[in-house]
Structures are given as C-alpha cells and as structure tokens.
Protein backbone atom coordinates (compact mmCIF):
# COMPACT_ATOMS: atom_id res chain seq x y z
CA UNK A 1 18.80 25.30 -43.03
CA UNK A 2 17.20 24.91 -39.09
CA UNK A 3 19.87 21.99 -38.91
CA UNK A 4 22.90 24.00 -40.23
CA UNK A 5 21.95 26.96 -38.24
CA UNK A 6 21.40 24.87 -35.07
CA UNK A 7 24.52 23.02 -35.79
CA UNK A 8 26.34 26.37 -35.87
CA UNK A 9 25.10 27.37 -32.16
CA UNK A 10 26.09 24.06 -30.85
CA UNK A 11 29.42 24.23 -32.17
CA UNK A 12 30.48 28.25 -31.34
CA UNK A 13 33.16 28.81 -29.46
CA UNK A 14 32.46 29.99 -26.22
CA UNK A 15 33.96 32.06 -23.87
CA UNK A 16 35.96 31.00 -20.96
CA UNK A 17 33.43 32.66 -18.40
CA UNK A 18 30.29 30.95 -19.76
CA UNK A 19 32.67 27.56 -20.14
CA UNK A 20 33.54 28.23 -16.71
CA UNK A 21 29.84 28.86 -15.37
CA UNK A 22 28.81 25.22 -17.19
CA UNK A 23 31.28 23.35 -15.75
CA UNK A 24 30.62 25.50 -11.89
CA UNK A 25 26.43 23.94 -13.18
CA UNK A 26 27.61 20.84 -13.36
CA UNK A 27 30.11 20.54 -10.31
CA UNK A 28 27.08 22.02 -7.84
CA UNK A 29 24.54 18.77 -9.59
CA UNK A 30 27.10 16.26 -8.71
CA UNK A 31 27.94 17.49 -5.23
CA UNK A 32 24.49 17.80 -4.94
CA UNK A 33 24.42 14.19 -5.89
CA UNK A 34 26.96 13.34 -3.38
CA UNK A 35 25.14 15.15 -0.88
CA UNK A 36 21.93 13.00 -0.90
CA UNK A 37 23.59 10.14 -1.12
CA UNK A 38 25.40 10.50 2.39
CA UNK A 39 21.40 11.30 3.66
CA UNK A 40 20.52 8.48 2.09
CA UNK A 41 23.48 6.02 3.46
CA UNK A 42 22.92 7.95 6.96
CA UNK A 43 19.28 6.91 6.99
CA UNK A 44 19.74 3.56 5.89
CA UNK A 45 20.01 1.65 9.16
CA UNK A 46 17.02 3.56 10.72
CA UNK A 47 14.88 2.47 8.29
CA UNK A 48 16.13 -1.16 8.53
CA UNK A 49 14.96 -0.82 12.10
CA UNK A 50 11.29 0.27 10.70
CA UNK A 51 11.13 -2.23 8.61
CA UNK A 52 12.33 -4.87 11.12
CA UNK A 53 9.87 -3.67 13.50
CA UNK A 54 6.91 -3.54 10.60
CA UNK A 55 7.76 -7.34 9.86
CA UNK A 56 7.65 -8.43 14.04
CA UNK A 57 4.25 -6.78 14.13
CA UNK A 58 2.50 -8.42 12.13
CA UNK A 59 1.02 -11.99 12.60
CA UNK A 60 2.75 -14.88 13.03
CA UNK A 61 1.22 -16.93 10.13
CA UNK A 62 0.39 -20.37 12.38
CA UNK A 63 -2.13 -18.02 14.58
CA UNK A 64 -3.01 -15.31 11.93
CA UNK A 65 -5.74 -16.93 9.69
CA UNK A 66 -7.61 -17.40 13.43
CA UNK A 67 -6.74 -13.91 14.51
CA UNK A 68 -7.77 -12.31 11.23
CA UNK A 69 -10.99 -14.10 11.49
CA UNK A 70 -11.75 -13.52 14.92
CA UNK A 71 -10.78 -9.72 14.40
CA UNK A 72 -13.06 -9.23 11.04
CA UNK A 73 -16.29 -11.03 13.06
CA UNK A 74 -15.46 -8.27 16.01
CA UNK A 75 -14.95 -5.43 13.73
CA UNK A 76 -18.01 -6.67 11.74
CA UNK A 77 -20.31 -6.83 14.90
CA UNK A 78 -19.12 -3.71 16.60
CA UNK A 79 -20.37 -1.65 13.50
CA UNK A 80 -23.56 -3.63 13.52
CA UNK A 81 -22.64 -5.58 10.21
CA UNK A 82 -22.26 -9.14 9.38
CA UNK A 83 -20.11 -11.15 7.27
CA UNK A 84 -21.79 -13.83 5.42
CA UNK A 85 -18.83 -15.05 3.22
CA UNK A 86 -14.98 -14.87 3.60
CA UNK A 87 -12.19 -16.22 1.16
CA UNK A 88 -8.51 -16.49 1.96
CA UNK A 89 -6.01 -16.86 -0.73
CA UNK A 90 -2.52 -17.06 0.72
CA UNK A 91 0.66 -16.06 -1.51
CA UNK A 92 4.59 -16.73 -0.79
CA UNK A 93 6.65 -13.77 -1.18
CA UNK A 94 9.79 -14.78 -1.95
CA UNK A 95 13.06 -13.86 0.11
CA UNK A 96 11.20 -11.59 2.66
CA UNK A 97 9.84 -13.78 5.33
CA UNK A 98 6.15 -12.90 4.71
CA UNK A 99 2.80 -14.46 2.95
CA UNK A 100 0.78 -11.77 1.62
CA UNK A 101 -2.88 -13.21 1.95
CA UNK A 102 -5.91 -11.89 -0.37
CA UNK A 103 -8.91 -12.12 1.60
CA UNK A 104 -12.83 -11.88 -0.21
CA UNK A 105 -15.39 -10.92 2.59
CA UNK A 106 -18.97 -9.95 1.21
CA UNK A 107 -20.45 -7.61 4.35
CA UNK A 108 -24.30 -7.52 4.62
CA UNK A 109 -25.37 -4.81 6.46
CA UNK A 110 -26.85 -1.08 5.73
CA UNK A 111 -24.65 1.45 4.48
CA UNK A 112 -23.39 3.44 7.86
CA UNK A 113 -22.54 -0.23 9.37
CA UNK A 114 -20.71 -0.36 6.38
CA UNK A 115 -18.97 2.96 6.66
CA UNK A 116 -18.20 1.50 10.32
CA UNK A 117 -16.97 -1.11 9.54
CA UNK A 118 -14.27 -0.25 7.25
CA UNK A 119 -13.51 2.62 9.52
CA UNK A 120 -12.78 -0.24 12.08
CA UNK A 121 -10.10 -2.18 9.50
CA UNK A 122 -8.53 1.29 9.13
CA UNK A 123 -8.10 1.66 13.06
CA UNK A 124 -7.03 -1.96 13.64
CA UNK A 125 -3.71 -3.04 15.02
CA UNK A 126 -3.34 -5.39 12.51
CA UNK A 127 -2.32 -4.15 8.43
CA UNK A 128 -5.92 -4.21 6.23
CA UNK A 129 -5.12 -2.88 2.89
CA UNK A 130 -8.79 -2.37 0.84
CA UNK A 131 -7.74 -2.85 -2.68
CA UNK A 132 -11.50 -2.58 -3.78
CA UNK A 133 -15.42 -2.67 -2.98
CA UNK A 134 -18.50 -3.71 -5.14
CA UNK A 135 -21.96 -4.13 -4.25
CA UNK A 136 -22.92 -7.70 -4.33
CA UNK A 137 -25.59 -9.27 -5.88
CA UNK A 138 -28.63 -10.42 -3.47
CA UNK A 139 -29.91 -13.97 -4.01
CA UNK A 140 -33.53 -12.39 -4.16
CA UNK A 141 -34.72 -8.71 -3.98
CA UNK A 142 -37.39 -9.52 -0.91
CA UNK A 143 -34.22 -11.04 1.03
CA UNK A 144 -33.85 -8.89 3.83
CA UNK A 145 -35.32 -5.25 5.09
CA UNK A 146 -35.26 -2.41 3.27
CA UNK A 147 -31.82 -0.48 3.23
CA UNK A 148 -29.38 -3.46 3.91
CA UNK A 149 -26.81 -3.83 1.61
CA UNK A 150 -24.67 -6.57 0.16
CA UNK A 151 -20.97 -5.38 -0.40
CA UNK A 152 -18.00 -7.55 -1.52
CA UNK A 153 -14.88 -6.58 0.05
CA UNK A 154 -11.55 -7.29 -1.46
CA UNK A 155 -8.57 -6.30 0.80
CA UNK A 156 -5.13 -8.52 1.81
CA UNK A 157 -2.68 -8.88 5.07
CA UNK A 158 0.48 -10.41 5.49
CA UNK A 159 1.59 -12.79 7.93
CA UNK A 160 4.95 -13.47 9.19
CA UNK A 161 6.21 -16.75 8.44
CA UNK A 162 8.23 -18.36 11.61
C-alpha cells in the first residue's frame, strides 16, 4: 500500500509553476556548476606555478641524503638530543620527478629535547613529514640517567631527482 501510495505522489501531475520552479532548481545547480569550473580553470596555472616552485625547493637527490643528515645531527644537537640510529629507505614515484624517502631515526634524549627537536623539523627549510613516534626499547634499564628517553621517529622527505 506505502508503494502504491508513493507511486501515486511520484507520478501526479504537477502544475506548471512548481514544474517551472524544478527546472529554475536545476538550471541555478548547473550554472552553479559552470561557475566553479571557470574558478577552477582560472586558478589552474597559478597553482602549476606552486607546485613548480614546491618541486625546485626541495633537494636535489645527489646532495640530499648528505643534507638531510647533516640537518637532522644540527637539529638534533641544537635541542640537546642525539640520534643514535637513522634508516633511509628511498622510493621512486613514478612520472613526477621526485623520490619520496622514509627515514627511521630513534632520538635519545629527555623529553623537552625531544619536544625541541621535533619543533626544529617543523621549522626547517627542508619538507619533514612525522608520520609516527614510539618510545623505543632501551638495551638495559641502568643505561643512561634518569629521565632520558629513547624515541623512534618515523617521518619521510622527498628529493628531486635531476
């Protein structure tokens, strides 16, 4: 009976005003469409330029595993940690001109060097993206003084391929 009775409202006639306000509906979503869509194409070559630019700032991958290095030691000392392990993992991305390269750094070092430290990736020049932290494992529980901290680190950069 719901069917028949819903059938029935979906298939009354209706009047030429409400036929004329659904089809006025549907003409203001489509030229609403159209609207964004010239945005869209407008913005288009500005964004090419951002992109462009993103890609030239990053490193150039022949010097980057060096300057990456050098970088994470200077971040590391400057916020009174130290970085007892690192692990690079480098990955092609096809068609775009860039390696995206997974990097595993365990950080000793007590918890506000820590907090400084990743405050330093954040701030640096260079692209750091943190995809996760865990507290590492100590060899031995007398290794080291009280309140130091072992924390694995594992965050990835791109290079530029010439």
């Amino acid at each position: 009976a719901l069917a028949a009775y819903s059938y029935q409202l979906s298939s009354a006639p209706r009047t030429p005003q409400q036929e004329l306000a659904i089809q006025n509906k549907q003409l203001e979503v489509l030229r609403a469409d159209i609207k964004r869509g010239e945005a869209i194409r407008q913005l288009t070559p500005s964004i090419q330029k951002d992109c462009d630019r993103f890609e030239r700032s990053l490193l150039p991958i022949n010097t980057g595993y060096s300057s990456v290095s050098a970088e994470l030691d200077s971040i590391a000392k400057k916020a009174g940690a130290q970085i007892e392990n690192r692990d690079f993992k480098q990955k092609e991305i096809p068609n775009r001109g860039v390696e995206e390269v997974d990097m595993d750094v365990t950080l000793n070092g007590e918890y506000t060097n820590v907090v400084k430290f990743l405050n330093g990736l954040q701030r640096s020049q260079n692209l750091y993206a943190v995809d996760g932290l865990a507290l590492a494992s100590s060899e031995s529980p007398s290794q080291g003084p009280n309140g130091v901290i072992r924390v694995s680190i594992h965050m990835k950069t791109y290079f530029r391929v010439a």
